[in-house]
Protein backbone atom coordinates (compact mmCIF):
# COMPACT_ATOMS: atom_id res chain seq x y z
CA UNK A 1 -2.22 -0.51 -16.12
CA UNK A 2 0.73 -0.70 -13.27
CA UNK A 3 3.18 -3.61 -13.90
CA UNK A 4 2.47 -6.50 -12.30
CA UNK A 5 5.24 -8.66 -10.46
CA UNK A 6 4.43 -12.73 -10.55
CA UNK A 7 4.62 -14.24 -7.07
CA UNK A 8 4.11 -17.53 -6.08
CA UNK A 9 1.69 -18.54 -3.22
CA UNK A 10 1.51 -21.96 -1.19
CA UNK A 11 -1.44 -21.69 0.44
CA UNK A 12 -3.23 -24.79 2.56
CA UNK A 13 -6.03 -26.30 0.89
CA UNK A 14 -8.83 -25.59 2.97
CA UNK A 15 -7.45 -21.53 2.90
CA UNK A 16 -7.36 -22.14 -0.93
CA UNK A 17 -11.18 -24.03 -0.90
CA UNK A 18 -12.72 -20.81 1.21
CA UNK A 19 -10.75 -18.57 -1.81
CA UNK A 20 -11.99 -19.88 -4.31
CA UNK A 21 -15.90 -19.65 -2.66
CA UNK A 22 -15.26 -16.23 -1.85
CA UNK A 23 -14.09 -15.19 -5.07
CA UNK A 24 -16.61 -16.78 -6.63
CA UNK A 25 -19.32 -15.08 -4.52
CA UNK A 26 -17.87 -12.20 -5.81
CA UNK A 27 -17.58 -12.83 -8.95
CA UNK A 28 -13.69 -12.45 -9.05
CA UNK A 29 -10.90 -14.90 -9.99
CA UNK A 30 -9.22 -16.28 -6.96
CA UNK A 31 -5.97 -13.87 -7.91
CA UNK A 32 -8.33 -10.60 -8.27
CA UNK A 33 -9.65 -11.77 -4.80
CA UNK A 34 -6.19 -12.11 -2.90
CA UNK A 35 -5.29 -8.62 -4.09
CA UNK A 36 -8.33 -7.18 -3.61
CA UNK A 37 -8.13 -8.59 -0.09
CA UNK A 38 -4.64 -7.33 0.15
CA UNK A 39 -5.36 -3.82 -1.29
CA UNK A 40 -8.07 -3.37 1.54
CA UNK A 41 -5.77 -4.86 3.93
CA UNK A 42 -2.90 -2.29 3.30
CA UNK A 43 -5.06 0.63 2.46
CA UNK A 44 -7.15 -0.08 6.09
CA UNK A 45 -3.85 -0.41 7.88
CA UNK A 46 -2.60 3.01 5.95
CA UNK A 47 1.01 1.70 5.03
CA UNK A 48 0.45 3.00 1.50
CA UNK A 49 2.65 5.79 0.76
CA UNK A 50 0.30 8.02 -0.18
CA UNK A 51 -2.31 7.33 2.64
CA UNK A 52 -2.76 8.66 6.08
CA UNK A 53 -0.27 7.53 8.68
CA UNK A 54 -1.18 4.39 10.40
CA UNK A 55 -1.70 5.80 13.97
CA UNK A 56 -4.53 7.89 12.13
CA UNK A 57 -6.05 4.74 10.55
CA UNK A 58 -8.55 3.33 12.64
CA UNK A 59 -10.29 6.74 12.73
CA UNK A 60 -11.59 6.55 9.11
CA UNK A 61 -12.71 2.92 9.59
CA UNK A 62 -14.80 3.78 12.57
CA UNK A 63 -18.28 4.00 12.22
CA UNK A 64 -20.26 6.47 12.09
CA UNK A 65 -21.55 7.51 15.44
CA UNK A 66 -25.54 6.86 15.78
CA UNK A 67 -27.44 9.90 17.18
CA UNK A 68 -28.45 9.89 20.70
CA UNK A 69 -32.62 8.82 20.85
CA UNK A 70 -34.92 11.63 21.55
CA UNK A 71 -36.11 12.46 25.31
CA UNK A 72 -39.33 11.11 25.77
């Protein structure tokens, strides 16, 4: 497992309340959510090291494009 560096967080308490729900939803601790939130934050933006440049970004997290509907 990759080292893991302690931070501490001051966070409002409604932000903290809606955490905690989430997480829970997902069945996650509140700390497993905020880095899984972060994780798909930086991997989606592409400022990993090892992912895509960030101009290129957006293209993987478009959607697929539907088909056009048949001619009637």
């Amino acid at each position: 497992m990759a080292e893991r560096k302690p931070f501490l967080l001051r966070l409002p308490r409604e932000l903290m309340e809606d955490l905690e729900r989430w997480a829970k939803d997902e069945l996650r601790s509140v700390n497993a959510q905020i880095e899984y939130l972060l994780r798909e934050s930086v991997r989606r933006r592409g400022r990993r090291k090892d992912d895509e440049p960030p101009h290129t970004a957006h293209l993987r997290l478009s959607p697929d494009p539907s088909p056009d509907p048949p001619d009637p």
